[in-house]
N, C-alpha and C. Protein backbone atom coordinates (compact mmCIF):
# COMPACT_ATOMS: atom_id res chain seq x y z
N UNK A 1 103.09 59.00 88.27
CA UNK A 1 103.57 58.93 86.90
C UNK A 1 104.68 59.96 86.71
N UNK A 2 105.66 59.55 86.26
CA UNK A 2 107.02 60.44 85.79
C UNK A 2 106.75 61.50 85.16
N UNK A 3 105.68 60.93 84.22
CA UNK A 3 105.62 62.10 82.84
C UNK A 3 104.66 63.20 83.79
N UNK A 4 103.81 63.10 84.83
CA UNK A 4 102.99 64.12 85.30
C UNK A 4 103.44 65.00 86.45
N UNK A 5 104.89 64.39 86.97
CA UNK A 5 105.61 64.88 87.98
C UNK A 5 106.34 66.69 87.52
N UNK A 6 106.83 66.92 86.37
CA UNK A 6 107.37 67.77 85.92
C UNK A 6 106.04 69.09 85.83
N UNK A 7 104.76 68.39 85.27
CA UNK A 7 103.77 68.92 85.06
C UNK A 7 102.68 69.73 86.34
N UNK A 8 102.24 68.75 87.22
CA UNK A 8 102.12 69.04 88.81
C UNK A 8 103.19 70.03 89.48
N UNK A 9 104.38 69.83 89.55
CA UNK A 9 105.42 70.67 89.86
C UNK A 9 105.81 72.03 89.33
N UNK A 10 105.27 72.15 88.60
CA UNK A 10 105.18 73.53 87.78
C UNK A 10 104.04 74.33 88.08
N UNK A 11 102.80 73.24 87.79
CA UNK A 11 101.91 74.38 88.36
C UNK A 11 101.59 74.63 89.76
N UNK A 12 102.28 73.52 90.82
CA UNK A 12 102.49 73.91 92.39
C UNK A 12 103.25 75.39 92.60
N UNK A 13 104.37 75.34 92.12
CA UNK A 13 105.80 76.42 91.87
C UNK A 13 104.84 77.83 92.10
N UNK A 14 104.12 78.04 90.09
CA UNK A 14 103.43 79.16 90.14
C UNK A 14 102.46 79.35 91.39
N UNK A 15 101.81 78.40 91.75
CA UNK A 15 100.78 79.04 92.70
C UNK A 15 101.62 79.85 93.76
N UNK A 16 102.79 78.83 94.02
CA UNK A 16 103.69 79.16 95.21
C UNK A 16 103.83 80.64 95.23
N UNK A 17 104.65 80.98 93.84
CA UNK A 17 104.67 82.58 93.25
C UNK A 17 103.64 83.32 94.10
N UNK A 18 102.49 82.82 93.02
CA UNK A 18 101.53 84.10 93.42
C UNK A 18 101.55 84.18 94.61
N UNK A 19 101.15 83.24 95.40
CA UNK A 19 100.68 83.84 97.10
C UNK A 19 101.69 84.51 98.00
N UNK A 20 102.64 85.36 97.17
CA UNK A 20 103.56 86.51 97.46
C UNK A 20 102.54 87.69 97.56
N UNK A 21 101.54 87.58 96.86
CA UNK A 21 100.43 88.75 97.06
C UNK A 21 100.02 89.07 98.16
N UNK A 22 99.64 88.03 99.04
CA UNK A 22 99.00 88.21 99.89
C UNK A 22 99.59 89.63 100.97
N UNK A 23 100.89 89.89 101.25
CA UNK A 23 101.18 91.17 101.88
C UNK A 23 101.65 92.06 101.17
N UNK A 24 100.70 92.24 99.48
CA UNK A 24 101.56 93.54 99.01
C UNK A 24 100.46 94.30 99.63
N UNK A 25 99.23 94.60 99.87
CA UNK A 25 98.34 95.86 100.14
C UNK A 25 99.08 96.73 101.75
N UNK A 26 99.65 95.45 102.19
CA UNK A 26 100.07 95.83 103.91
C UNK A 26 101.86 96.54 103.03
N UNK A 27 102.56 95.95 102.66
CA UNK A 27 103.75 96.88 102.29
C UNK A 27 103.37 98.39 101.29
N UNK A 28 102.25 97.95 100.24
CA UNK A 28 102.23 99.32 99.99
C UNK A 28 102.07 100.49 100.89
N UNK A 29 100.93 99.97 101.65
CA UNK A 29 100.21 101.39 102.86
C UNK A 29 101.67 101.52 103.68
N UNK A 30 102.31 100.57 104.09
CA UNK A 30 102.84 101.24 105.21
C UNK A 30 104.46 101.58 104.32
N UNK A 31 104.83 101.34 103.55
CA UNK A 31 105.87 101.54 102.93
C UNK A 31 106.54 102.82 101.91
N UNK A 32 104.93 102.59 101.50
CA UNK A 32 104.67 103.72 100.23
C UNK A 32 103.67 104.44 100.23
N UNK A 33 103.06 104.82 101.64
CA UNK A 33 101.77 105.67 101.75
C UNK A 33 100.91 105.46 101.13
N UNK A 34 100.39 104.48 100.25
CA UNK A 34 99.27 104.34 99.45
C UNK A 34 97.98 103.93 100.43
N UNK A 35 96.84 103.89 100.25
CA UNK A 35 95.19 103.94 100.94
C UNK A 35 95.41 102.69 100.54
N UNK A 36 93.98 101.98 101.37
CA UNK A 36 93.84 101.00 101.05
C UNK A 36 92.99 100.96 99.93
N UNK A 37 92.34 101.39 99.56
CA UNK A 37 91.43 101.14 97.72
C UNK A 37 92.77 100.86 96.77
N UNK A 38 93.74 102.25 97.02
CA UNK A 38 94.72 102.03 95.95
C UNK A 38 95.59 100.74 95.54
N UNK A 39 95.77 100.36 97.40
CA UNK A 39 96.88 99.44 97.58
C UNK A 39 96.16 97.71 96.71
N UNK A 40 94.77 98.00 97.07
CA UNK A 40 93.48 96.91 96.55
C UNK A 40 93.98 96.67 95.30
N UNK A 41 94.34 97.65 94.49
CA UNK A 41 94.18 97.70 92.85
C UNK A 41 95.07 97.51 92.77
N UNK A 42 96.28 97.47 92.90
CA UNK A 42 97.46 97.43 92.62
C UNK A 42 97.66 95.85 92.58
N UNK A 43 97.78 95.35 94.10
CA UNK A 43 97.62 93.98 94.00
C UNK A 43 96.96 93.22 93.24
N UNK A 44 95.15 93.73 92.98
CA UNK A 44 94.48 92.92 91.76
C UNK A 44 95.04 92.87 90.27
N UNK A 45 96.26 93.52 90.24
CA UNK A 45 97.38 93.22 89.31
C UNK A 45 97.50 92.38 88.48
N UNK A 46 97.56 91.29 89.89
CA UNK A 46 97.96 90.22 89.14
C UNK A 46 97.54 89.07 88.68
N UNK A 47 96.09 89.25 89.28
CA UNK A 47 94.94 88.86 88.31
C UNK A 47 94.51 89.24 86.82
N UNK A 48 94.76 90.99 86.48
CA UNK A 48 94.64 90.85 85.59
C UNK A 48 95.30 90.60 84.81
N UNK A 49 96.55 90.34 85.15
CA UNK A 49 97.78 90.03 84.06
C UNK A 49 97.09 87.98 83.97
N UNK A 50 96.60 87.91 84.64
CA UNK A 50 96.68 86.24 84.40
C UNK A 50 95.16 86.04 83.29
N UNK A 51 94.79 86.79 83.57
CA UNK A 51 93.34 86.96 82.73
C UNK A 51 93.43 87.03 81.33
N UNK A 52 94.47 87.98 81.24
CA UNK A 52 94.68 89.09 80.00
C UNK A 52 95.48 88.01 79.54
N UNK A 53 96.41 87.16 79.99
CA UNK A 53 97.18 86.06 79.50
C UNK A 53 96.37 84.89 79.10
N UNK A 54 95.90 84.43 79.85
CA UNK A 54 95.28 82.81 79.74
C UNK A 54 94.08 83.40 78.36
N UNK A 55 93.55 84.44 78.49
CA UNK A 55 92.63 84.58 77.26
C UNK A 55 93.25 84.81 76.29
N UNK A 56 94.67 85.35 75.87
CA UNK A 56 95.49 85.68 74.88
C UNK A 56 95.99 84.38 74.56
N UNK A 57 96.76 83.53 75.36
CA UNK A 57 97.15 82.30 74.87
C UNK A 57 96.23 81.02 74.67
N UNK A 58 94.94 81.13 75.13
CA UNK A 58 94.48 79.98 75.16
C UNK A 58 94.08 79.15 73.80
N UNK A 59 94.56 79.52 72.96
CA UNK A 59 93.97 78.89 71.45
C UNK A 59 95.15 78.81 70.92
N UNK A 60 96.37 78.62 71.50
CA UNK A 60 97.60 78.69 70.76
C UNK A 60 97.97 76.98 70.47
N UNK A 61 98.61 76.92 69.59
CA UNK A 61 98.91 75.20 69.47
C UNK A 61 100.37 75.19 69.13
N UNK A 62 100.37 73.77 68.89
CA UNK A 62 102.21 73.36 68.62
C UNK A 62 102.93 74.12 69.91
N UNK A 63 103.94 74.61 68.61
CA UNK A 63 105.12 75.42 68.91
C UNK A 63 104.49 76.68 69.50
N UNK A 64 103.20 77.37 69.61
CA UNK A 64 103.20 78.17 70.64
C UNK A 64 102.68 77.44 71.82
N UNK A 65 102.23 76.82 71.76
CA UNK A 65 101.87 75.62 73.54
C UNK A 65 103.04 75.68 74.22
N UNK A 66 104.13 75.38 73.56
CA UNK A 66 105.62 74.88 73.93
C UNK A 66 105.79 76.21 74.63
N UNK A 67 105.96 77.12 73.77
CA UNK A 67 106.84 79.19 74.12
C UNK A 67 105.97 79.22 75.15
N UNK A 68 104.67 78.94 75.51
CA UNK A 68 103.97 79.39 76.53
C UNK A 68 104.10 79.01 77.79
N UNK A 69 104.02 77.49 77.83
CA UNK A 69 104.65 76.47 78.96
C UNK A 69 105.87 77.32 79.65
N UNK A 70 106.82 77.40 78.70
CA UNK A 70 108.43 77.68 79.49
C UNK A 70 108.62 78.83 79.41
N UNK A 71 108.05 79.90 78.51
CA UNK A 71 108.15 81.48 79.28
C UNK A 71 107.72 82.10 80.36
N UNK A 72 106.18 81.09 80.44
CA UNK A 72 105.54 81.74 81.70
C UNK A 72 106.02 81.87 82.82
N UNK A 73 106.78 80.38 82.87
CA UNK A 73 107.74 80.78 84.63
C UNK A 73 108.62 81.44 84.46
N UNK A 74 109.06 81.87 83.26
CA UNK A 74 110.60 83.43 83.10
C UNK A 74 109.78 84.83 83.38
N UNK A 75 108.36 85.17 83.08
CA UNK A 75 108.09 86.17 82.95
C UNK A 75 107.34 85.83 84.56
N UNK A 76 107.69 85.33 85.02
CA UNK A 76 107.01 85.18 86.57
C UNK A 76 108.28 85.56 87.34
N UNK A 77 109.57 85.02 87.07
CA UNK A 77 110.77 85.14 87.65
C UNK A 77 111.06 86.96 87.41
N UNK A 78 110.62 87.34 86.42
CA UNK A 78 111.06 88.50 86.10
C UNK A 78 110.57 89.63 87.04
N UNK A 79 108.83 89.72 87.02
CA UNK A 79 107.95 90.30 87.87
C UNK A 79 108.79 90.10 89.02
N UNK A 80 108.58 89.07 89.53
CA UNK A 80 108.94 88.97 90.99
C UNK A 80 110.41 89.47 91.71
N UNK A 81 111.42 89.79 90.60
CA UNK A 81 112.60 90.45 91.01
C UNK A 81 112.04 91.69 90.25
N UNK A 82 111.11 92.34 89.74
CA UNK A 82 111.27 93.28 89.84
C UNK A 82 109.95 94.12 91.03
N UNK A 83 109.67 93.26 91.69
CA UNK A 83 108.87 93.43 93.03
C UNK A 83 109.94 93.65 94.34
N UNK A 84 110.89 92.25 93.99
CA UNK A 84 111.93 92.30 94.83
C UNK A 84 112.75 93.86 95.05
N UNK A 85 113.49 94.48 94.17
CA UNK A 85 114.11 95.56 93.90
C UNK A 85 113.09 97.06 94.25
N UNK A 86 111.56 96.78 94.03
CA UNK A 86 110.86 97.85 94.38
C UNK A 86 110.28 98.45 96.16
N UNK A 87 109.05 96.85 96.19
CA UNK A 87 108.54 97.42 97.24
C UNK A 87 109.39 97.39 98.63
N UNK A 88 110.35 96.68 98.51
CA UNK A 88 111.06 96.89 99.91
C UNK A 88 111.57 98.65 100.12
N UNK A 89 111.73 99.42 98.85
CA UNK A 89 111.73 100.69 98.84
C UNK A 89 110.97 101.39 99.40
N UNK A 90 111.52 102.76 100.73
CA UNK A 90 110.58 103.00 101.10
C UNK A 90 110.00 104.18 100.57
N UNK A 91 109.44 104.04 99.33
CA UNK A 91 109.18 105.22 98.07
C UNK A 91 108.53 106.27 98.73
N UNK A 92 107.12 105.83 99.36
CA UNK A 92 106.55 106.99 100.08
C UNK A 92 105.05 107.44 98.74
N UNK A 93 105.40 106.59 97.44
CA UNK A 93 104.31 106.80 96.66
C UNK A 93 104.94 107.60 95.88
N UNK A 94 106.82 107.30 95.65
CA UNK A 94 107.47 107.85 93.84
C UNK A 94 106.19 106.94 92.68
N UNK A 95 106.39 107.88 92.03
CA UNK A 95 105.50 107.25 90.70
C UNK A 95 106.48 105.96 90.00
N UNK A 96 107.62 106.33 90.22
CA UNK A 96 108.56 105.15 89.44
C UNK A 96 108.48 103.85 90.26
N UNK A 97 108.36 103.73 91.73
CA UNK A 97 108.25 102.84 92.20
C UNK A 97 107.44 101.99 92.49
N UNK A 98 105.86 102.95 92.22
CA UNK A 98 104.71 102.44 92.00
C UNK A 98 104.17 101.40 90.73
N UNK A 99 104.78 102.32 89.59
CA UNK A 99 105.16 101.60 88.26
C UNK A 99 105.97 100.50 88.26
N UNK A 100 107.24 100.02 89.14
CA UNK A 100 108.03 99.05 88.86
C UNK A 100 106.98 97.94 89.86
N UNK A 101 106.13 98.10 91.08
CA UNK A 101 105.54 97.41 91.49
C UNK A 101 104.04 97.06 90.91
N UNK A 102 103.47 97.77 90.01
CA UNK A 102 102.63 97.50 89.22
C UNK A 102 102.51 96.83 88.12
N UNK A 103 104.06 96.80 87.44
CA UNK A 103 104.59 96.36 86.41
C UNK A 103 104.81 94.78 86.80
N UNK A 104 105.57 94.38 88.16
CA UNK A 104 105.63 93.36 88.86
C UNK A 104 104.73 92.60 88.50
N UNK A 105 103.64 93.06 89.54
CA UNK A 105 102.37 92.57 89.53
C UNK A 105 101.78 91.47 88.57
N UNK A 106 101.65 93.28 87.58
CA UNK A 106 101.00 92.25 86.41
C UNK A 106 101.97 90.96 85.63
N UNK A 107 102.88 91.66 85.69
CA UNK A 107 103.55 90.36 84.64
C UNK A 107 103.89 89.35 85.64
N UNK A 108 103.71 89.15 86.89
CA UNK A 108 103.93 87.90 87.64
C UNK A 108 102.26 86.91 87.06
N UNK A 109 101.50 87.86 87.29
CA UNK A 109 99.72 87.33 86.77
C UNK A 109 100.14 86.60 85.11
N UNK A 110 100.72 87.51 84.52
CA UNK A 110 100.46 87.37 82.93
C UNK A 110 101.58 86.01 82.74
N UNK A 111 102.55 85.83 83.46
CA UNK A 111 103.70 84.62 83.27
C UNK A 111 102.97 83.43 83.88
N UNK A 112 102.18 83.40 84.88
CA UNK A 112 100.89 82.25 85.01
C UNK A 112 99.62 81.80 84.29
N UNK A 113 99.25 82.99 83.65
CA UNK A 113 98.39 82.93 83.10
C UNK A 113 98.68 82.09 81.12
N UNK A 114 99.89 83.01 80.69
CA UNK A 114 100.31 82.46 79.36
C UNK A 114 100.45 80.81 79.62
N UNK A 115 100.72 80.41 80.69
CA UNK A 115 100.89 78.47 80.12
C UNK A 115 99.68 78.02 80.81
N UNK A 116 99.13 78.68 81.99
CA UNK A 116 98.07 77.94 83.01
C UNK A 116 97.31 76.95 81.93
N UNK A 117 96.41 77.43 80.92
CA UNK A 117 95.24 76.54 80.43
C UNK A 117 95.95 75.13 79.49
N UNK A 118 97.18 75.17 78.86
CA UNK A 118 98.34 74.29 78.20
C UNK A 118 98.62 73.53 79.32
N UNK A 119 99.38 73.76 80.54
CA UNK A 119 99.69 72.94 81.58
C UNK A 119 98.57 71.93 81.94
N UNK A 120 97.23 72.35 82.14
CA UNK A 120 96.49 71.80 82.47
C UNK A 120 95.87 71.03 81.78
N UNK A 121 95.91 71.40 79.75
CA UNK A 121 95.24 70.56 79.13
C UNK A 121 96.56 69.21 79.38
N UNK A 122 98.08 69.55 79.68
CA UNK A 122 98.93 68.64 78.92
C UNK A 122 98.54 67.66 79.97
N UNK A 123 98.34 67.84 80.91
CA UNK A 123 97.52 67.11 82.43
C UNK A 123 97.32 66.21 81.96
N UNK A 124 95.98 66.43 81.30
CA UNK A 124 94.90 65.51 80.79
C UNK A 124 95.47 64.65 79.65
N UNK A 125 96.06 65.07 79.01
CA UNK A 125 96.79 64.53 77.67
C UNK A 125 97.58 63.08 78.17
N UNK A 126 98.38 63.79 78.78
CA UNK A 126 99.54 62.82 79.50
C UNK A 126 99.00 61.63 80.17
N UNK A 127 98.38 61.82 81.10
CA UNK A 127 97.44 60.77 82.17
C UNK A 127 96.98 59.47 81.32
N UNK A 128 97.28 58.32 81.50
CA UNK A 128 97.07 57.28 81.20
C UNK A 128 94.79 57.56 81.36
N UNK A 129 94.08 56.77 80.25
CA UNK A 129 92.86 56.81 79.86
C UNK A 129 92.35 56.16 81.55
N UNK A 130 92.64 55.26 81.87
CA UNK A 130 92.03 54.94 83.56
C UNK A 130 92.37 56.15 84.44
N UNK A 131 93.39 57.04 84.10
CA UNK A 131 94.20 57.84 84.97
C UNK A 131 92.77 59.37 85.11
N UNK A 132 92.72 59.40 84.15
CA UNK A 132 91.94 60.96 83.78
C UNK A 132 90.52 61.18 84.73
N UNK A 133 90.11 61.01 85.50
CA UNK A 133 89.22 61.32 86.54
C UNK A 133 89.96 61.83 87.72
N UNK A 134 91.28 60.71 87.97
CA UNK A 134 92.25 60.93 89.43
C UNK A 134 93.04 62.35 88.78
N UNK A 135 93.44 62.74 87.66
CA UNK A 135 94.36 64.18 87.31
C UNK A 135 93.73 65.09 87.00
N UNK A 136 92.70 65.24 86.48
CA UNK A 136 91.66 65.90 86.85
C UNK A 136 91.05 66.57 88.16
N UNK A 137 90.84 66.01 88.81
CA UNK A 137 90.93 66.17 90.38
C UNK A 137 92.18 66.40 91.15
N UNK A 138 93.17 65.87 91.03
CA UNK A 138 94.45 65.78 91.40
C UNK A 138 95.15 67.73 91.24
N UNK A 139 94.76 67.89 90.44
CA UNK A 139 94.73 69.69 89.97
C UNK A 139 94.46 70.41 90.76
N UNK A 140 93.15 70.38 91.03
CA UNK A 140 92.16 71.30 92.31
C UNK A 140 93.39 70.58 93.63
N UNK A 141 93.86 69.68 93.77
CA UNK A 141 94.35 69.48 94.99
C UNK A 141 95.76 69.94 95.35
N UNK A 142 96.08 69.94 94.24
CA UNK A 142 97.68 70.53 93.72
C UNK A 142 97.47 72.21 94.06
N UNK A 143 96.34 72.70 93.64
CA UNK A 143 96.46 73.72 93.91
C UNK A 143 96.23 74.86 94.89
N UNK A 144 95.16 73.91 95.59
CA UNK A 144 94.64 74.35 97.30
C UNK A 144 96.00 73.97 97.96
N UNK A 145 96.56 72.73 97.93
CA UNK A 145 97.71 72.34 98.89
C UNK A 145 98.73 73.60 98.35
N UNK A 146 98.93 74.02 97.31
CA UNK A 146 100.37 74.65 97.31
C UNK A 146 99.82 76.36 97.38
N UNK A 147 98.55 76.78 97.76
CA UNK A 147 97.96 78.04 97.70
C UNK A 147 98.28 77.99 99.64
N UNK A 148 97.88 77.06 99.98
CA UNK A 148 97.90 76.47 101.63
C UNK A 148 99.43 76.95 102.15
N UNK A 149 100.30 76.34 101.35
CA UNK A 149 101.70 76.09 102.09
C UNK A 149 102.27 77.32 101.51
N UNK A 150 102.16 77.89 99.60
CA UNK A 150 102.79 79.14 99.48
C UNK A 150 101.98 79.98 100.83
N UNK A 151 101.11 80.49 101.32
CA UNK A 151 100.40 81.18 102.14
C UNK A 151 101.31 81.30 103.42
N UNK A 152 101.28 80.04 104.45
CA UNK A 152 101.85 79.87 105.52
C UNK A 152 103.49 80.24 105.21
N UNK A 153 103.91 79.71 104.30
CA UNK A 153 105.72 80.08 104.11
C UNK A 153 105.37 82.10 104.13
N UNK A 154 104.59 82.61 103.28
CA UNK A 154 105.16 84.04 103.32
C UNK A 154 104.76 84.30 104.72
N UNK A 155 103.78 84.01 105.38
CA UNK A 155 103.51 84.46 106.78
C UNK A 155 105.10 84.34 107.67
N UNK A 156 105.74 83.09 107.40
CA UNK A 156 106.29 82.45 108.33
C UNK A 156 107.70 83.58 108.29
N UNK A 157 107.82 83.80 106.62
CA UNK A 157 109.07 84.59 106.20
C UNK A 157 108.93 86.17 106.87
N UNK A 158 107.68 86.69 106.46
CA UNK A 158 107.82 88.26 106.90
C UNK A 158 107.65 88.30 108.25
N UNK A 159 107.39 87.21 109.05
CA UNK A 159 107.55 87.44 110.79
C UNK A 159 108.82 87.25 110.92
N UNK A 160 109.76 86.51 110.30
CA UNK A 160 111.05 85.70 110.70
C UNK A 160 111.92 87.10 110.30
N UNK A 161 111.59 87.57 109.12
CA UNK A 161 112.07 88.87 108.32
C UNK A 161 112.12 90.07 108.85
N UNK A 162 111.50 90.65 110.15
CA UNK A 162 111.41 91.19 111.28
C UNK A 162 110.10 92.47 110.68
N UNK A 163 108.75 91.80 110.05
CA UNK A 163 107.98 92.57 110.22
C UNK A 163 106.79 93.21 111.77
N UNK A 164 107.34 92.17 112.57
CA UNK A 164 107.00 92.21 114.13
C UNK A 164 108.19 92.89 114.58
N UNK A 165 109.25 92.21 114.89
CA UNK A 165 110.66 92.82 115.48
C UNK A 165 111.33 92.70 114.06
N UNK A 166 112.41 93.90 114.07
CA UNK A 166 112.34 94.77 114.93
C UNK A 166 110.99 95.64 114.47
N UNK A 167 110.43 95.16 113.46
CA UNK A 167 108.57 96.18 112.91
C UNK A 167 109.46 97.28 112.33
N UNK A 168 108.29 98.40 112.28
CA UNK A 168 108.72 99.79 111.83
C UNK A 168 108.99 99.87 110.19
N UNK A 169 109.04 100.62 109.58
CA UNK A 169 109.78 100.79 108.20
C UNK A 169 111.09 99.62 108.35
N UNK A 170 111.80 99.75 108.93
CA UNK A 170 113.25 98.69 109.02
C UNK A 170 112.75 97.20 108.65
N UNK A 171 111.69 96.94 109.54
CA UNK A 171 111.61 95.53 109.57
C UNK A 171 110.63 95.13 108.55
N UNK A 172 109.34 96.04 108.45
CA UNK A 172 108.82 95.79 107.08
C UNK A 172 109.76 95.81 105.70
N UNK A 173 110.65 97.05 105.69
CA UNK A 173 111.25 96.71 104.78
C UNK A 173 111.87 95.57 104.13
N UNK A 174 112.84 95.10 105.67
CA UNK A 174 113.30 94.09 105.65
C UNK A 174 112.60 92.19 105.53
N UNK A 175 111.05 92.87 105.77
CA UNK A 175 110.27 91.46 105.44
C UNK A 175 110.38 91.87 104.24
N UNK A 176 109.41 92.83 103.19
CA UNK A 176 109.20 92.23 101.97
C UNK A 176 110.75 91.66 101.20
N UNK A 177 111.27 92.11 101.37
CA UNK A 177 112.90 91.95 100.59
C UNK A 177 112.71 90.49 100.83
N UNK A 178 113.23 89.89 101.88
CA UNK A 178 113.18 88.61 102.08
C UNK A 178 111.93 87.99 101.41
N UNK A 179 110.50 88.31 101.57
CA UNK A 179 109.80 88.06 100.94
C UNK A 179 109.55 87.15 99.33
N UNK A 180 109.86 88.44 98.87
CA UNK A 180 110.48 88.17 97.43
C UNK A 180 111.50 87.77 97.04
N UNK A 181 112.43 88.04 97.94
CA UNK A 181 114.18 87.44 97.37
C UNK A 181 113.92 85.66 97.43
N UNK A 182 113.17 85.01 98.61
CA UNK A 182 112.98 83.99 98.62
C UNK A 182 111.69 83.10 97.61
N UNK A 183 111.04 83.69 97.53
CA UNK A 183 109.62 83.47 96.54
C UNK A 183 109.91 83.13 94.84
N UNK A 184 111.82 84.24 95.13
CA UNK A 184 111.62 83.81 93.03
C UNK A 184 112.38 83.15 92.94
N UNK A 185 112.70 81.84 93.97
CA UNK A 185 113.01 80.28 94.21
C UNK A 185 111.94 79.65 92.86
N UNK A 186 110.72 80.32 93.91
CA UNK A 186 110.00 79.06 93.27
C UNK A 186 109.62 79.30 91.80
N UNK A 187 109.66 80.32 91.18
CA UNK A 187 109.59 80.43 89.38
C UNK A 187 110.61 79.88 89.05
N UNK A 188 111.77 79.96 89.65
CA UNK A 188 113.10 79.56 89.07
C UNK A 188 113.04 78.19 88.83
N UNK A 189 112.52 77.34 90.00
CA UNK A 189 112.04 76.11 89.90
C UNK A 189 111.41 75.52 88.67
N UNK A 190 110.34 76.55 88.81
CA UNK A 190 109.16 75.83 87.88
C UNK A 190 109.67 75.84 86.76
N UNK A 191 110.81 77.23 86.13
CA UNK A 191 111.57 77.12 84.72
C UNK A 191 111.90 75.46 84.06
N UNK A 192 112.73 74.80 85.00
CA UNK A 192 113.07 73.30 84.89
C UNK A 192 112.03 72.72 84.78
N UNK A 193 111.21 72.56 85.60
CA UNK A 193 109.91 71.64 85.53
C UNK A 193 109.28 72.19 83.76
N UNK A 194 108.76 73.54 83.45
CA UNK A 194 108.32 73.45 82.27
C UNK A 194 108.88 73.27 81.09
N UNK A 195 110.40 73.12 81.67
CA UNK A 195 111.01 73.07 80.37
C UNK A 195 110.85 71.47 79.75
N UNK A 196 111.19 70.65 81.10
CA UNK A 196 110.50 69.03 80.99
C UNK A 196 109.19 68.68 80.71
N UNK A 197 108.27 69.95 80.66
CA UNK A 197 106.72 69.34 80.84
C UNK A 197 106.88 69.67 79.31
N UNK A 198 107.40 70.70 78.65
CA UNK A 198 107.22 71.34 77.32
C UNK A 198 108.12 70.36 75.96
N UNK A 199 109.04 69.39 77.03
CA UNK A 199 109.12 68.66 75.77
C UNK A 199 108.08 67.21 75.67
N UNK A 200 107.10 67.04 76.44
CA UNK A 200 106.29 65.67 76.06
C UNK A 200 105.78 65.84 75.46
């Protein structure tokens, strides 16, 4: 269905986003001296930004359904260049750099979280009455497949990015950069898609 293509595609995008997480605990420790408990919390970031969002927006209607849909992937685009600009820094554990990657974090969580529960009701909305069992389900699959493939792409990027060769500070550095420089593709993406899902 046309009308569910814009909708699916948006919330593939974000997942795509998030699973940029998966090597911040390994760039903090080795980048920015942080432990691993610390590096733990930092990353759970961006959970709570999605928490703190989806419970803040979830009772919103109309015209805030709409602001929520199509900001969330701006305030996802935002985080994620400002992840981009940080952790490839090799701070060593500056407080400012910790803050601009914490700040990341969360608001990459909180720009998924403000449309997640809207996207998913508009799912259901949209779907033709025979349709609503298959989009329903179709969700959970949308979102393992694009948790699957965002996953394997960052693996594929920070080896290609030279966190093996050349390794060291250089090449880690040089993975996360790539990392993220390539990752806020996919918010940018999803901007279009919600902007189409936010006018049905």
């Amino acid at each position: 269905d046309s009308a569910l293509f814009p909708l699916y595609a948006c919330v593939g995008l974000l997942v795509i986003g998030m699973t940029s997480e998966t090597f911040i605990p390994y760039f903090l420790q080795h980048l920015h001296g942080q432990t691993p408990l610390l590096s733990g919390y930092l990353a759970a970031l961006m959970a709570a930004g999605w928490t703190v969002a989806e419970i803040m927006s979830s009772g919103w209607q109309g015209r805030g359904i709409r602001l929520a849909i199509i900001n969330g992937p701006i305030l996802v685009l935002i985080g994620m260049l400002m992840l981009l600009f940080s952790v490839p820094l090799h701070g060593q554990g500056a407080w400012a750099v910790m803050a601009a990657v914490g700040s990341g974090q969360f608001l990459v969580g909180f720009g998924i979280g403000l449309g997640w529960p809207h996207l998913l009701t508009r799912i259901l909305v949209v779907a033709s009455e025979h349709d609503q069992d298959t989009a329903a389900s179709s969700i959970t699959t949308v979102q393992l497949f694009t948790t699957a493939l965002g996953s394997a792409l960052a693996g594929m990027i920070v080896n290609l990015g030279g966190l093996n060769t050349p390794g060291g500070i250089e090449g880690t550095a040089n993975a996360a950069f790539w990392l993220f420089a390539l990752f806020s593709v996919a918010p940018g993406l999803a901007i279009v898609s919600a902007w189409r899902a936010a006018k049905q």
